[in-house]
N, C-alpha and C. Protein backbone atom coordinates (compact mmCIF):
# COMPACT_ATOMS: atom_id res chain seq x y z
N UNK A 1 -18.82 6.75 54.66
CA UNK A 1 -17.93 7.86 54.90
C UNK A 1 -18.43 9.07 54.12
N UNK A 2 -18.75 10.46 55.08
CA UNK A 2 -18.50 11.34 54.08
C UNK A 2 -17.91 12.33 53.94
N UNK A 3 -17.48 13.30 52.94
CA UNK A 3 -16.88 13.95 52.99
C UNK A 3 -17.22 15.02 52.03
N UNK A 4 -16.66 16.36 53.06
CA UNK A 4 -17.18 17.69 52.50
C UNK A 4 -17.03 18.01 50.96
N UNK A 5 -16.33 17.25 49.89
CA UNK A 5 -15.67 17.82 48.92
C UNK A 5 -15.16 16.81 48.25
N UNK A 6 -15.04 16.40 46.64
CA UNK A 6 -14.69 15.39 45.90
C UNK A 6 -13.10 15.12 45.94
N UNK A 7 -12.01 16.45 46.25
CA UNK A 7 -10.89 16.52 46.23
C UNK A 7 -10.89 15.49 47.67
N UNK A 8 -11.68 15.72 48.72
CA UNK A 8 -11.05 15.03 49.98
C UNK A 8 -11.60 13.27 49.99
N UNK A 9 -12.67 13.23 49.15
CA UNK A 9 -13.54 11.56 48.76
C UNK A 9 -12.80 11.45 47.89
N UNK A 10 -11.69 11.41 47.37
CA UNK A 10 -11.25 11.09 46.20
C UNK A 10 -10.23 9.87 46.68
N UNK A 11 -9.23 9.83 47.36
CA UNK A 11 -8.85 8.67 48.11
C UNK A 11 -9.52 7.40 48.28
N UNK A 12 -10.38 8.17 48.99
CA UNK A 12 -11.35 6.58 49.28
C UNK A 12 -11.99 6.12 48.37
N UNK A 13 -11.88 6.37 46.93
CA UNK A 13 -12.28 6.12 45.91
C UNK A 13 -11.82 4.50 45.32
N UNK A 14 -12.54 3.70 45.37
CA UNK A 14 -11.53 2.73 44.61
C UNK A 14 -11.46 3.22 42.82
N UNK A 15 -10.10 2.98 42.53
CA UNK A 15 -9.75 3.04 41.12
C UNK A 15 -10.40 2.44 40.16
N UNK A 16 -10.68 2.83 39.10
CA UNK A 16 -11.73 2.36 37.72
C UNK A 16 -13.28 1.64 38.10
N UNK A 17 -13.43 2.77 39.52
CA UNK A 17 -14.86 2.45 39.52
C UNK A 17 -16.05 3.68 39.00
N UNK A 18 -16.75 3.21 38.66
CA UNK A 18 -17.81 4.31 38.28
C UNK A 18 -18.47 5.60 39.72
N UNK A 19 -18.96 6.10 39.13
CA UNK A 19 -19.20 7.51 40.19
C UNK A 19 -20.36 7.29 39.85
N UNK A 20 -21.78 7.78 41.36
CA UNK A 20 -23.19 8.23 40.42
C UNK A 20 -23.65 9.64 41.18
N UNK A 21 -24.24 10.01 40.63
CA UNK A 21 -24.30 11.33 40.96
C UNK A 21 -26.00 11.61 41.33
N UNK A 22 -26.62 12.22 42.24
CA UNK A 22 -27.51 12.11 42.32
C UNK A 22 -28.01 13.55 43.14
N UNK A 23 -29.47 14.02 42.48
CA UNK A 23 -30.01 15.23 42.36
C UNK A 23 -31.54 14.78 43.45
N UNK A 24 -31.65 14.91 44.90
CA UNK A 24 -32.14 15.02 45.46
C UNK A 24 -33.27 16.03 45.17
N UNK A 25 -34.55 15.80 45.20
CA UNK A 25 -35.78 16.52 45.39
C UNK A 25 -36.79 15.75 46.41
N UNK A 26 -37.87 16.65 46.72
CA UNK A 26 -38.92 16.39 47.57
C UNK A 26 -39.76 14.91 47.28
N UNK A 27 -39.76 15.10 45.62
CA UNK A 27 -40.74 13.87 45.17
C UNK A 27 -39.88 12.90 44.29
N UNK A 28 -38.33 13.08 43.94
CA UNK A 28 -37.76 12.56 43.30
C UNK A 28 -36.14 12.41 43.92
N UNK A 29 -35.79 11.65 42.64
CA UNK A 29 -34.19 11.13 43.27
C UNK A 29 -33.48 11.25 41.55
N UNK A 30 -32.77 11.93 41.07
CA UNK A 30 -32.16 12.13 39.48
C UNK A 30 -31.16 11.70 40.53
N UNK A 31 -30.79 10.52 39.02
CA UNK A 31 -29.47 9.76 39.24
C UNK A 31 -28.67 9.38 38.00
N UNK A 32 -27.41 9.56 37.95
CA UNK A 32 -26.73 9.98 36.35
C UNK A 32 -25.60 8.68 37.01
N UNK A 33 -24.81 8.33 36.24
CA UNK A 33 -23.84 7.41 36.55
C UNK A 33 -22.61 7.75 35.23
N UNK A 34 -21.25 7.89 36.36
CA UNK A 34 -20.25 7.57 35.10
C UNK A 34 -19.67 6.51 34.48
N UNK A 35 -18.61 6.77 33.76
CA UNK A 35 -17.83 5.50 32.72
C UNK A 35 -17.21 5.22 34.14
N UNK A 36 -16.48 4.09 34.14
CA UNK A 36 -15.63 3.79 35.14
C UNK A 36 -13.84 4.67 34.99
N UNK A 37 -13.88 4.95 33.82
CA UNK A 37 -12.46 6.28 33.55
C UNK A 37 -12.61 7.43 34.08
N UNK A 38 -14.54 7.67 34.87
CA UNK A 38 -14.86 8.73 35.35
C UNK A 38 -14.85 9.95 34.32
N UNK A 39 -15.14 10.10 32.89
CA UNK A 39 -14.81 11.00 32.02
C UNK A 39 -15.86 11.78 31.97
N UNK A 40 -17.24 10.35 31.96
CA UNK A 40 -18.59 11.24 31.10
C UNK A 40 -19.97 10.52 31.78
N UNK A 41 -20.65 11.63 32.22
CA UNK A 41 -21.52 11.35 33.19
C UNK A 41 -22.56 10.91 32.29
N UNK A 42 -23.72 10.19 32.60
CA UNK A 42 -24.72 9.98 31.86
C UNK A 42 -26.05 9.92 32.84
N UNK A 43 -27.33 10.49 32.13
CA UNK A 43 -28.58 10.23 33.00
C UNK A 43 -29.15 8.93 32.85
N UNK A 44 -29.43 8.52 34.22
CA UNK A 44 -30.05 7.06 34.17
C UNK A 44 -31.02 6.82 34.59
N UNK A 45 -31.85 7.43 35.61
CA UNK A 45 -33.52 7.14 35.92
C UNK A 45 -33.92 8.00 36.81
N UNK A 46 -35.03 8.60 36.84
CA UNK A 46 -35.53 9.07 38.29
C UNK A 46 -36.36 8.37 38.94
N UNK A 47 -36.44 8.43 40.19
CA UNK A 47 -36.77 7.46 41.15
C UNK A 47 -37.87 8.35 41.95
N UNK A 48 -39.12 7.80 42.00
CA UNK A 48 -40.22 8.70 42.56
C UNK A 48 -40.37 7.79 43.87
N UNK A 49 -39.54 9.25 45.11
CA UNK A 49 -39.62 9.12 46.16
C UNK A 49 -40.69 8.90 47.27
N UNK A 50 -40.74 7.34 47.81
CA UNK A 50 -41.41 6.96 48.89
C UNK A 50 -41.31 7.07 50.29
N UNK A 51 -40.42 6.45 51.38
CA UNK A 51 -39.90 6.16 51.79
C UNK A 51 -38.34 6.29 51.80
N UNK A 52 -37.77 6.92 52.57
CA UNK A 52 -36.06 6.40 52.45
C UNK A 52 -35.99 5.33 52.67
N UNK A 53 -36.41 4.15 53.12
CA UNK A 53 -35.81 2.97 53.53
C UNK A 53 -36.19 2.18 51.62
N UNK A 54 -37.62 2.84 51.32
CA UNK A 54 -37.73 2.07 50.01
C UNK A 54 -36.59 2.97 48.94
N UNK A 55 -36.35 4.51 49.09
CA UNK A 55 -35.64 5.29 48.33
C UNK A 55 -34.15 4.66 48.37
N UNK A 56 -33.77 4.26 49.46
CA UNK A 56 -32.53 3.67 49.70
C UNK A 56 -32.06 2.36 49.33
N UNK A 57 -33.31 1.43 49.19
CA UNK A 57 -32.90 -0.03 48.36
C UNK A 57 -32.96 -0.14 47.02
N UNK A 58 -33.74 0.81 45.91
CA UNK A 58 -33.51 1.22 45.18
C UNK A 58 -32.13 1.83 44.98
N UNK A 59 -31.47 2.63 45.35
CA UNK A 59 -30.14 3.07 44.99
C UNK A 59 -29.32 2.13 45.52
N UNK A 60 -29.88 1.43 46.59
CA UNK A 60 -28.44 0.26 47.05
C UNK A 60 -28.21 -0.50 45.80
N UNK A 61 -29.90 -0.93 45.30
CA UNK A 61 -29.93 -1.80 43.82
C UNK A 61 -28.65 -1.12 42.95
N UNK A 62 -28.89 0.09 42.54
CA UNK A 62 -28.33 0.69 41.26
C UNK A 62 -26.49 0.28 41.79
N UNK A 63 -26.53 1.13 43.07
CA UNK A 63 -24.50 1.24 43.18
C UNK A 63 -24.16 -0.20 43.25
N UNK A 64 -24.95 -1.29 43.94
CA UNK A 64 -24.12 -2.60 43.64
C UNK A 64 -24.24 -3.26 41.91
N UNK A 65 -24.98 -2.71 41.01
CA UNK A 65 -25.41 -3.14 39.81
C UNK A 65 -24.27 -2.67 38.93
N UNK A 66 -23.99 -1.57 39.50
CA UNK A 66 -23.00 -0.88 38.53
C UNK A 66 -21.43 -0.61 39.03
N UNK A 67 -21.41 -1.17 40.37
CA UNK A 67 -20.41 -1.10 40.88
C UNK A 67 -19.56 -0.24 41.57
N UNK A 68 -20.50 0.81 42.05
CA UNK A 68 -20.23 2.59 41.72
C UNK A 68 -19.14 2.30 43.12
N UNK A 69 -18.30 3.12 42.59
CA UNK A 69 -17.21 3.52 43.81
C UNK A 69 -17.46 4.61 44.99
N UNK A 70 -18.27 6.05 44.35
CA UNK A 70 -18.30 7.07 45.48
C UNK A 70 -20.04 7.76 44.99
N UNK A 71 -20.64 7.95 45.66
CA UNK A 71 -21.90 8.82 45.78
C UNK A 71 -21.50 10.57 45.46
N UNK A 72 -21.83 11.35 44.85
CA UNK A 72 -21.92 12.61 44.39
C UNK A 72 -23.25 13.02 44.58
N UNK A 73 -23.45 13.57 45.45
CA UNK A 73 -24.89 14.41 46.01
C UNK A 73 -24.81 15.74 45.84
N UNK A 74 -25.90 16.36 45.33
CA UNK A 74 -25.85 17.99 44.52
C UNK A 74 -26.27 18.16 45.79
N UNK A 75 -25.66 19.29 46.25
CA UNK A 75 -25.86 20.15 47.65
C UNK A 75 -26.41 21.39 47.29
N UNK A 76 -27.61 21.73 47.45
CA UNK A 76 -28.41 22.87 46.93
C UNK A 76 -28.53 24.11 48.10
N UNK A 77 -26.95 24.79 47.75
CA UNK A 77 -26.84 26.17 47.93
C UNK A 77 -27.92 27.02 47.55
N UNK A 78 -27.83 28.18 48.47
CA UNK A 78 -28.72 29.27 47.92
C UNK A 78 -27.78 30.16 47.05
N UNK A 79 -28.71 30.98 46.41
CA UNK A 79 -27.22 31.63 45.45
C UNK A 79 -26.41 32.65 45.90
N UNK A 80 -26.49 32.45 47.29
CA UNK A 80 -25.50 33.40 47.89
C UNK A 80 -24.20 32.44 48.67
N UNK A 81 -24.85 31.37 48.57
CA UNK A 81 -23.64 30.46 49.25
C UNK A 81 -23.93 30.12 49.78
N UNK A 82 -24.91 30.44 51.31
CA UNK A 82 -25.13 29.69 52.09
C UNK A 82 -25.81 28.47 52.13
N UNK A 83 -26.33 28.24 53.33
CA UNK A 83 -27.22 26.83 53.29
C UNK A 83 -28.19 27.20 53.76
N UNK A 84 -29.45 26.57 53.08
CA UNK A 84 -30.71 26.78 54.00
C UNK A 84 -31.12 24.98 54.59
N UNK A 85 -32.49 25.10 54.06
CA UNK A 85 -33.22 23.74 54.58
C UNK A 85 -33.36 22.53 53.83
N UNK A 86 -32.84 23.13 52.19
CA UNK A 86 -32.20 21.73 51.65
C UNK A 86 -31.28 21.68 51.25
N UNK A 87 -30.40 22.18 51.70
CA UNK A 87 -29.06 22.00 52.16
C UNK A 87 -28.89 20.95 53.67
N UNK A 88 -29.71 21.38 54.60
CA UNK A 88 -29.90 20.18 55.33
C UNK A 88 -30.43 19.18 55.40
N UNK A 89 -32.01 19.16 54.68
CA UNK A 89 -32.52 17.60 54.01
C UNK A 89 -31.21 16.79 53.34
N UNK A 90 -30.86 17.40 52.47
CA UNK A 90 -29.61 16.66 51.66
C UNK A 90 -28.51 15.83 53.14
N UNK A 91 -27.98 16.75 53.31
CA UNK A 91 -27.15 16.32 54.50
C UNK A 91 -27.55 14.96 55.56
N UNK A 92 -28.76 15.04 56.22
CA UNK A 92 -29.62 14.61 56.49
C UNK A 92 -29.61 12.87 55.76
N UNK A 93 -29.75 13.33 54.35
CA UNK A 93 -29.84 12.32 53.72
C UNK A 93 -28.49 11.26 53.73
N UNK A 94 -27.35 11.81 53.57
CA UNK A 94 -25.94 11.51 53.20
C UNK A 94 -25.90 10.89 54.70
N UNK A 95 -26.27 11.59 55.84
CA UNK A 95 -25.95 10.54 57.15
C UNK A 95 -26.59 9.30 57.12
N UNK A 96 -28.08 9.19 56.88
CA UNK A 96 -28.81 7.98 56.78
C UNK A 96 -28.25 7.29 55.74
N UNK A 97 -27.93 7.32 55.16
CA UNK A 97 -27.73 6.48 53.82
C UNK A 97 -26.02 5.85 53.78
N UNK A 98 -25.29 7.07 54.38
CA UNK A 98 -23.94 6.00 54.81
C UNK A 98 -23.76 5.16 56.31
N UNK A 99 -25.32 4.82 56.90
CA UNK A 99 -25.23 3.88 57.40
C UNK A 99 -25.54 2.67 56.92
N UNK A 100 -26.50 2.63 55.47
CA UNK A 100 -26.57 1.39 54.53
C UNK A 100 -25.44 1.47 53.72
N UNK A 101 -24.49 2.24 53.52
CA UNK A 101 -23.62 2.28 52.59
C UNK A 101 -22.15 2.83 52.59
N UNK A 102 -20.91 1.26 52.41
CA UNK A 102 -20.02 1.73 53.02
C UNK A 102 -18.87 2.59 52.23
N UNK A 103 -19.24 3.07 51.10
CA UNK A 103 -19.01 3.64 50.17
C UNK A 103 -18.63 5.04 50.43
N UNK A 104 -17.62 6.01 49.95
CA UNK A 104 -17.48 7.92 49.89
C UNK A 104 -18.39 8.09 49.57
N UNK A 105 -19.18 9.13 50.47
CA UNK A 105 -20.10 9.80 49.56
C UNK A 105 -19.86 11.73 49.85
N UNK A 106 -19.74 12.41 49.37
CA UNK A 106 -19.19 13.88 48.93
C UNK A 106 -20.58 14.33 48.10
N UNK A 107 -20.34 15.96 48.49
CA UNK A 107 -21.34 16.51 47.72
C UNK A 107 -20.27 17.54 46.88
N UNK A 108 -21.26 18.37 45.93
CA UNK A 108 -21.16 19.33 44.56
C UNK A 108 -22.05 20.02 44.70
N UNK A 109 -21.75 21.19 44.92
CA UNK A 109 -22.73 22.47 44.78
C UNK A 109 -23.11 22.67 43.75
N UNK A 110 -25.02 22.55 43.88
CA UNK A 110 -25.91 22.46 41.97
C UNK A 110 -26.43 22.86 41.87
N UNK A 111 -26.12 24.63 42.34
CA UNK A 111 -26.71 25.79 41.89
C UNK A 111 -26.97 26.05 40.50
N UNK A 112 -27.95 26.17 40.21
CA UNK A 112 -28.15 26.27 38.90
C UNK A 112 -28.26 24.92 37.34
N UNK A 113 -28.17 23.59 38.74
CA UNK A 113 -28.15 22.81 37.27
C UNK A 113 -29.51 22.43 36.70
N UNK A 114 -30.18 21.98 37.79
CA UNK A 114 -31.70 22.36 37.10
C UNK A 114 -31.74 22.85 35.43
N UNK A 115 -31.34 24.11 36.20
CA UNK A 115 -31.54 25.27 34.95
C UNK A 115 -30.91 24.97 33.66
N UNK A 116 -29.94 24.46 33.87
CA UNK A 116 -28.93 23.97 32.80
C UNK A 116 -29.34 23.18 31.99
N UNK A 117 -29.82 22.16 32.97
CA UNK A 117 -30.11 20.95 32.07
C UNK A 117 -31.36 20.79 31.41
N UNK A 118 -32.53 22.34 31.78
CA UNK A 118 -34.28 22.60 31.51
C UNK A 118 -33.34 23.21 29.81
N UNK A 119 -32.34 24.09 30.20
CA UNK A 119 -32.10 24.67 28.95
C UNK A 119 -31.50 23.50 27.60
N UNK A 120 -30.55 22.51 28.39
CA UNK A 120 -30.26 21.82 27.52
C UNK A 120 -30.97 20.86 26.38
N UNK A 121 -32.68 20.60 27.41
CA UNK A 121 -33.70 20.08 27.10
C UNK A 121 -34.35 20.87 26.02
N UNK A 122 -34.68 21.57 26.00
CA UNK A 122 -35.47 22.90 25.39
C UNK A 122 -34.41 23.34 24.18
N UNK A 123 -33.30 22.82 24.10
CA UNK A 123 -31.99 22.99 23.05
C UNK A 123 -32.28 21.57 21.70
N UNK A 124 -32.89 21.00 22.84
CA UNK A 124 -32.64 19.58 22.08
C UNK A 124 -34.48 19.46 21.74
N UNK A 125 -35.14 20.18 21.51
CA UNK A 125 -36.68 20.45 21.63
C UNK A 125 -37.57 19.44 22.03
N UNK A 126 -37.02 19.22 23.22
CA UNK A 126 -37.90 18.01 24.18
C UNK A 126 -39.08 18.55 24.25
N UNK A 127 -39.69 17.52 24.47
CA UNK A 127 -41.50 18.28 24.71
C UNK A 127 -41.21 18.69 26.09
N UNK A 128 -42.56 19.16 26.50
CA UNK A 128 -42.59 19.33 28.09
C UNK A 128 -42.72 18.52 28.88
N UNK A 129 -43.57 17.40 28.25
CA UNK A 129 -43.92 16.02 28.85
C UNK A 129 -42.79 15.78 29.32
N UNK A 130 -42.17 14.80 28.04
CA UNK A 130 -40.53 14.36 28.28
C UNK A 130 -39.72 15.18 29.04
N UNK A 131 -39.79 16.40 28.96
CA UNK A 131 -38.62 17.42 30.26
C UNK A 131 -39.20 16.68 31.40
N UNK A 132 -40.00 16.86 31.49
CA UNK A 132 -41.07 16.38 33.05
C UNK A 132 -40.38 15.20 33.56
N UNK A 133 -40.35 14.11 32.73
CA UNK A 133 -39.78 13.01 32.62
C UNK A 133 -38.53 12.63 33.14
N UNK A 134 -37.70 13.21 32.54
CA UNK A 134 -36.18 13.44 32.55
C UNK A 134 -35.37 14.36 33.28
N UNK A 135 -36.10 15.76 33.33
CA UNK A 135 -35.20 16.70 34.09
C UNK A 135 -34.65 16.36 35.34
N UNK A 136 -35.09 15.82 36.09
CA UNK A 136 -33.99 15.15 36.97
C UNK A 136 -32.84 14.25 37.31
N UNK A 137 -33.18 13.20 36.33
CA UNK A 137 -31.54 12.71 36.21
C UNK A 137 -30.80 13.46 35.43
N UNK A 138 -31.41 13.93 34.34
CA UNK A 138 -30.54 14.90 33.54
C UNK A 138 -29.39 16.24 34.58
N UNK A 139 -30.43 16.25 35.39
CA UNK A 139 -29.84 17.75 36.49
C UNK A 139 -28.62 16.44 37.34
N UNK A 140 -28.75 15.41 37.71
CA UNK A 140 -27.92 14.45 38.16
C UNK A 140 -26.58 14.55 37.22
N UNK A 141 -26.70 14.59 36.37
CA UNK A 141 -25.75 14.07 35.14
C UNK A 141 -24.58 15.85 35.31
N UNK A 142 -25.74 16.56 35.41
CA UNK A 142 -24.64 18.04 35.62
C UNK A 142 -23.99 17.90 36.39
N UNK A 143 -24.79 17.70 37.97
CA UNK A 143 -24.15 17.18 39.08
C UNK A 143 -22.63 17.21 38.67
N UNK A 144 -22.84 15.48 38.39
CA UNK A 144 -21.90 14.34 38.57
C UNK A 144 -20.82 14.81 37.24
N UNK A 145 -21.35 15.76 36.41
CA UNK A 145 -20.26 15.77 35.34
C UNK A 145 -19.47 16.83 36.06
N UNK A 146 -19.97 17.94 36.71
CA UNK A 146 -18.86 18.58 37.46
C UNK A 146 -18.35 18.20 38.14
N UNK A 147 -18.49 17.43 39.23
CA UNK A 147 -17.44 16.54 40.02
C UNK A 147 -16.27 15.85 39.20
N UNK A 148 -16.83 15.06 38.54
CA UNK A 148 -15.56 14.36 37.31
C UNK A 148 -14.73 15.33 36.62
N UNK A 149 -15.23 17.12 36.32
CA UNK A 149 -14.05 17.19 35.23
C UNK A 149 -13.50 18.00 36.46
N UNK A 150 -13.96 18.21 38.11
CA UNK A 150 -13.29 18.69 38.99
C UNK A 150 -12.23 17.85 39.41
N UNK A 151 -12.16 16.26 39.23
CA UNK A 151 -11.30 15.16 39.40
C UNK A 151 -9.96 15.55 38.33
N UNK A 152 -10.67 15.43 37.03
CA UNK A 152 -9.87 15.65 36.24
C UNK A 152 -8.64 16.93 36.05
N UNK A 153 -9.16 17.78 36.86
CA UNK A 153 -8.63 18.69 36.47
C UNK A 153 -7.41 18.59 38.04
N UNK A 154 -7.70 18.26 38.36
CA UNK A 154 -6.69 17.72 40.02
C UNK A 154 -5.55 16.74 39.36
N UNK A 155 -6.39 15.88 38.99
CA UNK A 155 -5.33 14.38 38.01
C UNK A 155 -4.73 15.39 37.39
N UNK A 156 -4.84 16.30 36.64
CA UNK A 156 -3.78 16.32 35.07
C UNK A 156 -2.48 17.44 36.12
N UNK A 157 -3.52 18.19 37.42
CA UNK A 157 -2.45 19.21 38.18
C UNK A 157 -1.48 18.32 38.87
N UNK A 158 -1.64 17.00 38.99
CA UNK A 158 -1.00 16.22 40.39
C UNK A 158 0.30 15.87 38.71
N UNK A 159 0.05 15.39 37.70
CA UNK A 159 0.92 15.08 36.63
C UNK A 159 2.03 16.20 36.29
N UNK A 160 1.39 17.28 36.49
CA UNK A 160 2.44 18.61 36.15
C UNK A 160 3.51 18.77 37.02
């Protein structure tokens, strides 16, 4: 199943399951996974893209390992809003992949997390190597942490 937006995948969510969040590129796959309270995203591996059918049993591995409830895919707006051509690779992707997977999967616009997470690296004085390394699940982990405190912030409005 997918759906345009975490507010509308949020239903089909089963309860106290983990979220993973994942940062689509040409040669890679950044993939961050949350707590199952959904609080706090974390980076967990990048996956150097072959094949979707091999890119896809790899992540089937991870969401049945960890139990993940909904897929969070960074939808890479241009910075004007619109969509270009990976905005549709992505898309693209989310159809093929919820035919192996019967799971929500919703995207998060990740304009700019890249950037975020090159800066957060460069904060924490990663080499370049190691950025190299990491910057993509790390950019996953932005992803997926905005989706969660976008959950959160719905949960505490639905309580008021």
């Amino acid at each position: 199943m997918i759906f345009e937006s975490v507010e509308a995948a949020l239903p089909a969510m089963a309860p106290m399951t983990a979220l993973a969040g994942l940062d689509l590129g040409d040669k890679t796959i950044g993939v961050a996974v949350s707590d199952r309270l959904r609080s706090v995203a974390t980076p967990l591996e990048t996956i150097r893209r072959k094949k979707f059918t091999l890119d896809a049993e790899r992540l089937l591995a991870i969401l049945a390992a960890r139990e993940i409830g909904g897929v969070v895919l960074g939808l890479p707006r241009n910075m004007d809003g619109t969509e270009g051509p990976r905005c549709q690779s992505t898309r693209a992707f989310a159809r093929n992949f919820s035919r192996l997977w019967d799971g929500p999967i919703t995207f998060w616009d990740e304009r700019l997390s890249t950037v975020a997470a090159e800066r957060a690296l460069l904060e924490a004085d990663t080499s370049r190597r190691r950025r190299a390394e990491v910057i993509d699940h790390v950019a996953a982990s932005y992803i997926l942490q905005g989706a969660l405190d976008r959950l959160r912030h719905l949960a505490s409005r639905s309580l008021a």
